[in-house]
Protein backbone atom coordinates (compact mmCIF):
# COMPACT_ATOMS: atom_id res chain seq x y z
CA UNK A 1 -20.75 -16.69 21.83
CA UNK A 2 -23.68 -14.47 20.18
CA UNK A 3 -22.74 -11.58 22.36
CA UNK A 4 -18.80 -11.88 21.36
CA UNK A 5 -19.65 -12.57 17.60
CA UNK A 6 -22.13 -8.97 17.62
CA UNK A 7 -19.28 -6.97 19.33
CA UNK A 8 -16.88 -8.23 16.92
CA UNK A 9 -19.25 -6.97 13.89
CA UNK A 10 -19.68 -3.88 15.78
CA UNK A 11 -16.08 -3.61 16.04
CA UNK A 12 -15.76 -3.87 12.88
CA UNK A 13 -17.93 -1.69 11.24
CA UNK A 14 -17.07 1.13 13.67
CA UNK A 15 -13.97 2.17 11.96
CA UNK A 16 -14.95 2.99 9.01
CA UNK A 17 -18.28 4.70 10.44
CA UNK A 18 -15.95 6.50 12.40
CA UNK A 19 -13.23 7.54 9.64
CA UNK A 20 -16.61 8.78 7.32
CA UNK A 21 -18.05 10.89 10.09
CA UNK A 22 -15.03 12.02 10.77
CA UNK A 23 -13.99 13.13 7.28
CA UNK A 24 -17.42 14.28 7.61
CA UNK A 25 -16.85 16.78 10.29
CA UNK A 26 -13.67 17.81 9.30
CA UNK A 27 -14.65 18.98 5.61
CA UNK A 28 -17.66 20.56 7.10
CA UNK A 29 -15.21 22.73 9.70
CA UNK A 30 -13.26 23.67 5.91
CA UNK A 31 -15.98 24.50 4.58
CA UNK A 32 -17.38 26.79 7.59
CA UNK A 33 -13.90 27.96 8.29
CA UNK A 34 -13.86 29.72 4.45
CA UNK A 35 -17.50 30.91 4.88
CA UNK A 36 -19.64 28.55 2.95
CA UNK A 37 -22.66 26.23 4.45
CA UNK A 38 -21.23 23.16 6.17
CA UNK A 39 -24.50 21.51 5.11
CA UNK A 40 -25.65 22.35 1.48
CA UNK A 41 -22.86 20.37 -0.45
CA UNK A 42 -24.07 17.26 1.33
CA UNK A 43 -27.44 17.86 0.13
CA UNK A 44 -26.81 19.08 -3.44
CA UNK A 45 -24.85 15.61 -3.91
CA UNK A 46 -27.19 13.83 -2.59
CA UNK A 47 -30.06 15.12 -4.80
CA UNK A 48 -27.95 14.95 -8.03
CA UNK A 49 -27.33 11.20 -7.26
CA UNK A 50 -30.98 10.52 -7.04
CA UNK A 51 -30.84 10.93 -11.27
CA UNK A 52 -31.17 7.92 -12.42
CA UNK A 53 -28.17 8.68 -14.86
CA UNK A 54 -26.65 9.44 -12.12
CA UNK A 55 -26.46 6.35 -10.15
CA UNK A 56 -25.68 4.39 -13.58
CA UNK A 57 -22.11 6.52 -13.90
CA UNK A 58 -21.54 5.54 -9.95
CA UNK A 59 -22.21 2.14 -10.60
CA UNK A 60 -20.46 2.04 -13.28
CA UNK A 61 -17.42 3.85 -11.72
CA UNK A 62 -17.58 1.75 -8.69
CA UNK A 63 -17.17 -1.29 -10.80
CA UNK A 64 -14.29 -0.65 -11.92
CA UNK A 65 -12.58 0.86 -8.43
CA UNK A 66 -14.36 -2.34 -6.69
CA UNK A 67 -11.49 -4.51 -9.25
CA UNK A 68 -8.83 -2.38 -8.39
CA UNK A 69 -9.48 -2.44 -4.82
CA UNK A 70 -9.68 -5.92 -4.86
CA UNK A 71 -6.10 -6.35 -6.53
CA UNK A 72 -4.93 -4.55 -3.60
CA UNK A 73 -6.30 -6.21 -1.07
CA UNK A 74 -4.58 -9.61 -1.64
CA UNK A 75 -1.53 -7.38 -1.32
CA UNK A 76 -2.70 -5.98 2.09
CA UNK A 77 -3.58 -9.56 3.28
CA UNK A 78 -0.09 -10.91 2.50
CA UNK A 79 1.11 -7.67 4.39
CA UNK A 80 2.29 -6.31 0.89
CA UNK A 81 2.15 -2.69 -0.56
CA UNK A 82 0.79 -2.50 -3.84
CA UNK A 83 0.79 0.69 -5.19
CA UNK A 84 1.53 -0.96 -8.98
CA UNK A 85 -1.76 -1.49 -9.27
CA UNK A 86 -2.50 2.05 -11.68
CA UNK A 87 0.38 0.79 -13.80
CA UNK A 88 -0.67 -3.07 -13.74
CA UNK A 89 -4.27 -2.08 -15.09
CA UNK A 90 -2.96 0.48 -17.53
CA UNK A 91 -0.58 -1.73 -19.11
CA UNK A 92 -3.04 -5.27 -19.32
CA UNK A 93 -5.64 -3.14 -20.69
CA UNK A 94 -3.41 -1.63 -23.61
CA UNK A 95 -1.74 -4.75 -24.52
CA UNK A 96 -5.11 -6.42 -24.15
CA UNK A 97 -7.22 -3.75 -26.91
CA UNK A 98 -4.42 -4.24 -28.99
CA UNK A 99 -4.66 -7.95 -29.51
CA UNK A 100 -9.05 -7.52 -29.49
CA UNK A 101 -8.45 -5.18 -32.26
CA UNK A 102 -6.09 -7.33 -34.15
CA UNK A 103 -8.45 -10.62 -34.18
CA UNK A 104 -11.91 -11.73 -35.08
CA UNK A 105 -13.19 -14.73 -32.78
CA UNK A 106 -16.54 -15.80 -32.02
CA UNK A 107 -17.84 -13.89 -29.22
CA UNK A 108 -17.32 -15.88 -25.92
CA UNK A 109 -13.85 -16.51 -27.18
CA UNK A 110 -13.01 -12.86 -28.09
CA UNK A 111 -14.05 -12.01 -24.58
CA UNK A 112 -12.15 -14.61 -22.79
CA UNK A 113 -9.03 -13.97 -25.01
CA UNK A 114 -8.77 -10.10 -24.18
CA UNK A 115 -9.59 -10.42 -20.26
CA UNK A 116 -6.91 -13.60 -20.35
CA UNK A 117 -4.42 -11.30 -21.77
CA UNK A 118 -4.81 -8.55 -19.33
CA UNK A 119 -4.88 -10.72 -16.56
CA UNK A 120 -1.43 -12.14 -17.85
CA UNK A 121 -0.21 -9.12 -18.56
CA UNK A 122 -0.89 -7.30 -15.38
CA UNK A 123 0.77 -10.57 -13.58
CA UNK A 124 3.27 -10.02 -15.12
CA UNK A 125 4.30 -6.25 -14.17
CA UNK A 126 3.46 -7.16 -10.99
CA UNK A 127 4.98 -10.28 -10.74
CA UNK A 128 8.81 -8.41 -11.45
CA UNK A 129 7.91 -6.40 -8.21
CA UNK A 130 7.51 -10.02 -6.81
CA UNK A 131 10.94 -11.49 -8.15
CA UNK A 132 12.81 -8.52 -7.14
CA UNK A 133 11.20 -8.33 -4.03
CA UNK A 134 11.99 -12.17 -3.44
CA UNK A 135 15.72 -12.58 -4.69
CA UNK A 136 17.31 -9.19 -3.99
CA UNK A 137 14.69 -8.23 -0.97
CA UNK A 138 13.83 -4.95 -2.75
CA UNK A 139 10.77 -2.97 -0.89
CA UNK A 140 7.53 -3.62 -3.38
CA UNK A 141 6.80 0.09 -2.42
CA UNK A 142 9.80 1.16 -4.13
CA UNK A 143 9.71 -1.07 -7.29
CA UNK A 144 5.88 -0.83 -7.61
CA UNK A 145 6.05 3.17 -7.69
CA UNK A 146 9.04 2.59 -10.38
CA UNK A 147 7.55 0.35 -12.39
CA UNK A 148 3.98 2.58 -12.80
CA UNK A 149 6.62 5.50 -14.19
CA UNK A 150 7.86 2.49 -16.30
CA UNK A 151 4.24 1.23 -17.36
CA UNK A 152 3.83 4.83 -18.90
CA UNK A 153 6.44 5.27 -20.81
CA UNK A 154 6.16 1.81 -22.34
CA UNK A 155 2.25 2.82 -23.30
CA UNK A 156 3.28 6.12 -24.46
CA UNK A 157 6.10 4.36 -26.82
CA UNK A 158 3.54 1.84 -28.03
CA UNK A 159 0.84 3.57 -28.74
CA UNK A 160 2.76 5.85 -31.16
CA UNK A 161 1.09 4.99 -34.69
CA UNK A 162 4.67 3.82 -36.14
CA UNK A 163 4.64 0.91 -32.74
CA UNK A 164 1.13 -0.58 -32.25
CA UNK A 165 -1.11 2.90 -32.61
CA UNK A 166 -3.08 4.37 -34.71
CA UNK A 167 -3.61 8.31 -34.72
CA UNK A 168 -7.85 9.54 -34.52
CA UNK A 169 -7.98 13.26 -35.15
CA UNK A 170 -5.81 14.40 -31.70
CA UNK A 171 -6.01 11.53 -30.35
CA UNK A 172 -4.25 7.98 -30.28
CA UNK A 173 -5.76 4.68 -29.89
CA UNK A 174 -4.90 1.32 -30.58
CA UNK A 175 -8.00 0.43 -33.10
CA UNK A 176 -11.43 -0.43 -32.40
CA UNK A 177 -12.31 -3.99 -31.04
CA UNK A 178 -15.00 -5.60 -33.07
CA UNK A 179 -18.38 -5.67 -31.42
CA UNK A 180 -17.63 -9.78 -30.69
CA UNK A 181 -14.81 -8.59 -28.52
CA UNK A 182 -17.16 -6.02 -26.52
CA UNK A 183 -18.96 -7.33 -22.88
CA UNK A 184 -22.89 -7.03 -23.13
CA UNK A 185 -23.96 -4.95 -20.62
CA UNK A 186 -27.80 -4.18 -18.86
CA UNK A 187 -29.36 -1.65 -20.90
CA UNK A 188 -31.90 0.23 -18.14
CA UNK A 189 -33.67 4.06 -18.18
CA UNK A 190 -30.43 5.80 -16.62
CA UNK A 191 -27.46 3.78 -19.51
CA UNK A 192 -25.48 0.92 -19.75
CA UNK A 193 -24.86 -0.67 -16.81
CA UNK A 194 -21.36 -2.44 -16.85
CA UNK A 195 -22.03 -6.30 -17.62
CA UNK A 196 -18.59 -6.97 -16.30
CA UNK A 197 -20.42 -5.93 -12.58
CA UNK A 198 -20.78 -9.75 -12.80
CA UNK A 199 -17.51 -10.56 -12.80
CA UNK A 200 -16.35 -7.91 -10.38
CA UNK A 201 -18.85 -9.65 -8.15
CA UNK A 202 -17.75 -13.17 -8.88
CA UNK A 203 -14.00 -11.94 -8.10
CA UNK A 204 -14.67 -10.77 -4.80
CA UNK A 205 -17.09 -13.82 -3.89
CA UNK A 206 -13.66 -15.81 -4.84
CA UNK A 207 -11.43 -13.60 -2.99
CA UNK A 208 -13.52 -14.31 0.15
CA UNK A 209 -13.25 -18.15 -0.47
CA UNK A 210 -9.73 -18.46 -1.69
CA UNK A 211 -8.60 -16.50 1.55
CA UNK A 212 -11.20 -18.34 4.09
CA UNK A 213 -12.01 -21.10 2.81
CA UNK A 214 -8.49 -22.63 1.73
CA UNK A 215 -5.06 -24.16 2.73
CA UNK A 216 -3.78 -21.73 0.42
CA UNK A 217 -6.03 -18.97 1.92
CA UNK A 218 -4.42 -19.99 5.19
CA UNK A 219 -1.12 -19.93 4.39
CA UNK A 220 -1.18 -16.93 2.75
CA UNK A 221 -2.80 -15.25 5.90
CA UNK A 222 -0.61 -16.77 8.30
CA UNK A 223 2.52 -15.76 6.31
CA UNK A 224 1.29 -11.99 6.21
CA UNK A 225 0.90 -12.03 10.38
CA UNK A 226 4.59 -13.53 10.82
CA UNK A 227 6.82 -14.74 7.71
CA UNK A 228 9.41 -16.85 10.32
CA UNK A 229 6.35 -18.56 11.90
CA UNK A 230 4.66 -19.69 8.50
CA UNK A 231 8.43 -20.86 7.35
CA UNK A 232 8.39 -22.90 10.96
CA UNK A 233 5.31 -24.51 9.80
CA UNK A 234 6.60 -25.39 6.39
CA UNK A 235 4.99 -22.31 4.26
CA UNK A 236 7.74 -21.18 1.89
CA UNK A 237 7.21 -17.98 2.38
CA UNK A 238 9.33 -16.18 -0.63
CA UNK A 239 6.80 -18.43 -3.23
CA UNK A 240 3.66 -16.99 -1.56
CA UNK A 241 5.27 -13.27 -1.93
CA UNK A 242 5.58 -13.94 -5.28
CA UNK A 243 1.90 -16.09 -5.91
CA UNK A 244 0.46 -13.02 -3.75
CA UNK A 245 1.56 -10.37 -5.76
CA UNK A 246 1.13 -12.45 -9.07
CA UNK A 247 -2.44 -13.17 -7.99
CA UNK A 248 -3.06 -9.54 -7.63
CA UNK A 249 -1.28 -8.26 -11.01
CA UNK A 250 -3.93 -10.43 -12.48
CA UNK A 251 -6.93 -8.61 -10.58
CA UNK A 252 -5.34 -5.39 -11.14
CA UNK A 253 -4.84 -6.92 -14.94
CA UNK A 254 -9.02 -7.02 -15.10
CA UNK A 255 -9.64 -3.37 -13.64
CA UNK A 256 -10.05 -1.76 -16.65
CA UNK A 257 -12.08 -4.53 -18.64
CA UNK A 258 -15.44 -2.71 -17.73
CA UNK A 259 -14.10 0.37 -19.27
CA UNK A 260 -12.43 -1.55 -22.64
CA UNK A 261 -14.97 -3.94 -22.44
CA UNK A 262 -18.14 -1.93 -21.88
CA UNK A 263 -17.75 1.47 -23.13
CA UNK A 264 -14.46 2.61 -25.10
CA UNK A 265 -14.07 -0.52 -27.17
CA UNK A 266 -10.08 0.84 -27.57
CA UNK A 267 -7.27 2.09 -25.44
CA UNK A 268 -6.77 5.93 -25.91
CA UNK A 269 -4.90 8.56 -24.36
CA UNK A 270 -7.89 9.63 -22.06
CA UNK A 271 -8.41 6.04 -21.17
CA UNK A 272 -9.24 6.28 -17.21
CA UNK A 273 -5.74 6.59 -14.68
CA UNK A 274 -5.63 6.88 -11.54
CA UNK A 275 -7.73 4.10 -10.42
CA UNK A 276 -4.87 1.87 -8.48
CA UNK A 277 -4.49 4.66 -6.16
CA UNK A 278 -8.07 4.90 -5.44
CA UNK A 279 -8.35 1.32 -4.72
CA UNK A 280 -5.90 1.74 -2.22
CA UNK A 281 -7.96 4.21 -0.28
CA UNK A 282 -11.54 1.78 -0.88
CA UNK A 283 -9.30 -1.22 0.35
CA UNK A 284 -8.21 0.42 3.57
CA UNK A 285 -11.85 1.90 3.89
CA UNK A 286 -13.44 -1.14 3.58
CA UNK A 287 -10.79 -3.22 5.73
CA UNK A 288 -10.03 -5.92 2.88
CA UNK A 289 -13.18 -7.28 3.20
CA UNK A 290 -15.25 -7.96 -0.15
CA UNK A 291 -18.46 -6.73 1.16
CA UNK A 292 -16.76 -3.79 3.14
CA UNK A 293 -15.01 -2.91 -0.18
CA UNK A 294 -18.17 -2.78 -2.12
CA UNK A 295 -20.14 -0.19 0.29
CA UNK A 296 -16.75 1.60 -0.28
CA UNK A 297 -15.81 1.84 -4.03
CA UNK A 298 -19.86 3.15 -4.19
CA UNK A 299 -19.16 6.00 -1.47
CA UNK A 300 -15.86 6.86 -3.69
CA UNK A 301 -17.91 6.49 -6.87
CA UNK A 302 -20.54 8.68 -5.19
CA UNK A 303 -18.21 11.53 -4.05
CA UNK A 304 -16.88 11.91 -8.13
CA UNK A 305 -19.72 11.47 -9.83
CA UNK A 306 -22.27 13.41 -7.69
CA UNK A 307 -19.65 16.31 -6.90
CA UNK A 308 -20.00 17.47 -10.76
CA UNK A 309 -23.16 19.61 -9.65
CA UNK A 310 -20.94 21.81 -7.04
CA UNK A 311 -19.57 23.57 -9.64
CA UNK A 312 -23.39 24.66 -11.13
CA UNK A 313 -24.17 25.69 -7.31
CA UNK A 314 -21.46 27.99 -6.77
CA UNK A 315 -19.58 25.90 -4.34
CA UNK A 316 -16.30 23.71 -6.19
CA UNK A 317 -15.97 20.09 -6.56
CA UNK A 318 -12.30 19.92 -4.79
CA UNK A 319 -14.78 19.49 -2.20
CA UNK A 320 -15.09 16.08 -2.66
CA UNK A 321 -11.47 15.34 -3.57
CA UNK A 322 -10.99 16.80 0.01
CA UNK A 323 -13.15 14.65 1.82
CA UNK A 324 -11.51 11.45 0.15
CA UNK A 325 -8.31 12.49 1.61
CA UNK A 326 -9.47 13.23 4.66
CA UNK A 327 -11.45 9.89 4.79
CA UNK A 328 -7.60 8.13 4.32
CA UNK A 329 -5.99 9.77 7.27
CA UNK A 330 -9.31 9.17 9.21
CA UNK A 331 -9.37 5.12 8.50
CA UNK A 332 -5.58 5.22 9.72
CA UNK A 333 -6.46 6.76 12.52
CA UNK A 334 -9.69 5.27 13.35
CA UNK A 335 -8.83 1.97 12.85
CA UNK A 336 -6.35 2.10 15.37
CA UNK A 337 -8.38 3.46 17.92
CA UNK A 338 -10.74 0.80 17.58
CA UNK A 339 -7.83 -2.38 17.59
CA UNK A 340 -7.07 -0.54 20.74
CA UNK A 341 -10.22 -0.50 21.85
CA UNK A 342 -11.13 -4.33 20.83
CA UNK A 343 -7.72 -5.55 22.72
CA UNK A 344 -9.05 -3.74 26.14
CA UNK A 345 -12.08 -5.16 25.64
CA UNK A 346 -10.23 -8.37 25.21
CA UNK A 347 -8.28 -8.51 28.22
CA UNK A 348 -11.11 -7.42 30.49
CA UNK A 349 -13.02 -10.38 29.20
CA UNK A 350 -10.25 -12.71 29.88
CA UNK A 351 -9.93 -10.83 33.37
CA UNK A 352 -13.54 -11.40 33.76
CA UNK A 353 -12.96 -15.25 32.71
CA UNK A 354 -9.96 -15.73 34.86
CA UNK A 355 -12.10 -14.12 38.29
CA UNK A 356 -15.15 -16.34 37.63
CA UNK A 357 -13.12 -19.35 37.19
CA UNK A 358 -11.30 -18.55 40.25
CA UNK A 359 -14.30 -17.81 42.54
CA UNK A 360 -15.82 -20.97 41.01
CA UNK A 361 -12.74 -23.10 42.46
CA UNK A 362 -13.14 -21.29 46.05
CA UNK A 363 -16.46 -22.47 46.09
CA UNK A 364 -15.76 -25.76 45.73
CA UNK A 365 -12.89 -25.94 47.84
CA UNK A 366 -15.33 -24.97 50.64
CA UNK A 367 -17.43 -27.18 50.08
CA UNK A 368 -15.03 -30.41 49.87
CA UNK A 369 -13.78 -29.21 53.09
CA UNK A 370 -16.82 -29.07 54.82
């Protein structure tokens, strides 16, 4: 049992060892191939990130992506697609800074009220992805990717200072939350360290139990492997399509709370985008797994914050944006290598099983016959 459960870890960290060293390799041969050093960029990145301001901004950064990659991953585990997640967080946290700017509550109750709000709200974009997906069996791909283009148009109307906006020289913003509204963070040598790390954390020690440690975990599983066999069993399968994707509206809601939260303090124009479609890549790099997505929004945190000193060494920070691409057509194609890998594996053992069994029956039919 010891020796099956360490191949199964090893099976399952090999893929995305293997889709790193392969994006590895391959940005290496691009950057060979156009005559620069395969080796320096490594190192320059690595020696920026040793700053200690540094490794604050890819904390930081990774907080955030670790949310968003999270929201996406209950998707994945109910076998569903969402790529709403960029327009679910955008959305929450725009609705949510407007109603923290537009109250004064103690400040437990501020905090509570704005990250309530943009968990309802980003339920609720997600969940119409959910209904439609449900009643008229429209592809979540489809309406999630529509509804983002919808998302920005509806902030773009909103935030216009005759809706809900306010101009600030050339920007817009919807008004500064009071300080009760903001999330204390950990003050250390490098910054401000993200308080809401702590909640990230606490989200992805629930995703793990919800999912493994629950009926509802179970069902939701079970209905992502094979809809018709969870509906044999009595799991209504269209309601957990719609809980699924209204459970991860409401992560995807919370994505950009360390940013309103812990830093901006308003919704702007240059408030962060982008991040649903890097969660996607951090979820499928670290194979829905809440540890496995950690180590993962911290490599992708890494790669943009540490690329910045490329561009002072003569070398440009695409670089990075390159590898990240690479490393999503690597963990397609490494993961499946390795499933196929772990099923041979499989049958030999059951081969091996079904021999020893077999020999161990000969045996004692000699034996009663003698």
């Amino acid at each position: 049992m010891k020796k099956f459960d360490s191949e199964r870890l090893t099976l399952a960290a090999a893929g995305p060892v293997l889709a790193i060293s392969v994006a590895v390799l391959l940005t290496s041969m691009v950057l060979l191939v156009t005559g620069n050093n395969p080796v320096e960029p490594y190192v320059l990145m690595i020696e920026y990130a040793g700053n200690i301001d540094i490794q604050v901004l890819i904390v930081n950064q990774a907080t955030t992506y670790y949310i968003a990659a999270l929201a996406v991953a209950v998707g994945f585990r109910m076998n569903l697609f969402n790529i709403g997640v960029d327009g679910q967080y955008r959305l929450a946290a725009m609705i949510a800074a407007v109603v923290g700017a537009s109250v004064t509550l103690p400040s437990v109750l501020h905090v509570l009220l704005i990250m309530v709000v943009a968990a309802l709200v980003g339920a609720f974009w997600a969940g119409i992805a959910g209904i439609l997906k449900t009643s008229r069996g429209v592809s979540e791909v489809v309406s999630t990717i529509m509804l983002n283009a919808i998302a920005t148009s509806v902030i773009a109307y909103l935030i216009l200072p005759a809706q809900l906006g306010e101009a600030v020289g050339n920007n817009l913003t919807t008004g500064q939350i009071p300080e009760s509204g903001w999330f204390p963070n950990f003050e250390t040598e490098g910054g401000a360290v993200y308080g809401f790390i702590v909640i990230a954390a606490l989200l992805g020690v629930a995703y793990w139990v919800v999912l493994n440690r629950t009926r509802f975990g179970f069902d939701l599983r079970a209905t992502g492997a094979s809809q018709s066999a969870a509906a044999a069993s009595g799991v209504d399968a269209k309601r957990m399509v719609l809980t699924s994707m209204l459970i991860s509206g409401a992560i995807a809601g919370l994505a950009g709370m360390p940013v309103l939260l812990g830093s901006s303090h308003t919704y702007s124009l240059d408030f962060p985008a982008g991040i649903g479609f890097t969660g996607i890549t951090i979820a499928l790099l670290g194979r829905n797994h809440p540890v496995g997505i950690a180590f993962g929004a911290l490599l992708i945190a890494f790669l943009d914050k540490a690329s910045a000193t490329l561009d002072y060494n003569g070398y440009e920070k695409e670089i990075a944006t390159i590898m990240q691409g690479l490393i999503v057509i690597a963990v397609v194609v490494s993961y499946e290598a390795v499933r196929r890998y772990g099923l041979r594996r499989q049958q030999q053992r059951v081969g091996e099983e079904l021999a020893a069994a077999a020999a161990g029956n000969g045996e004692n039919t000699k034996e009663a016959s003698a």
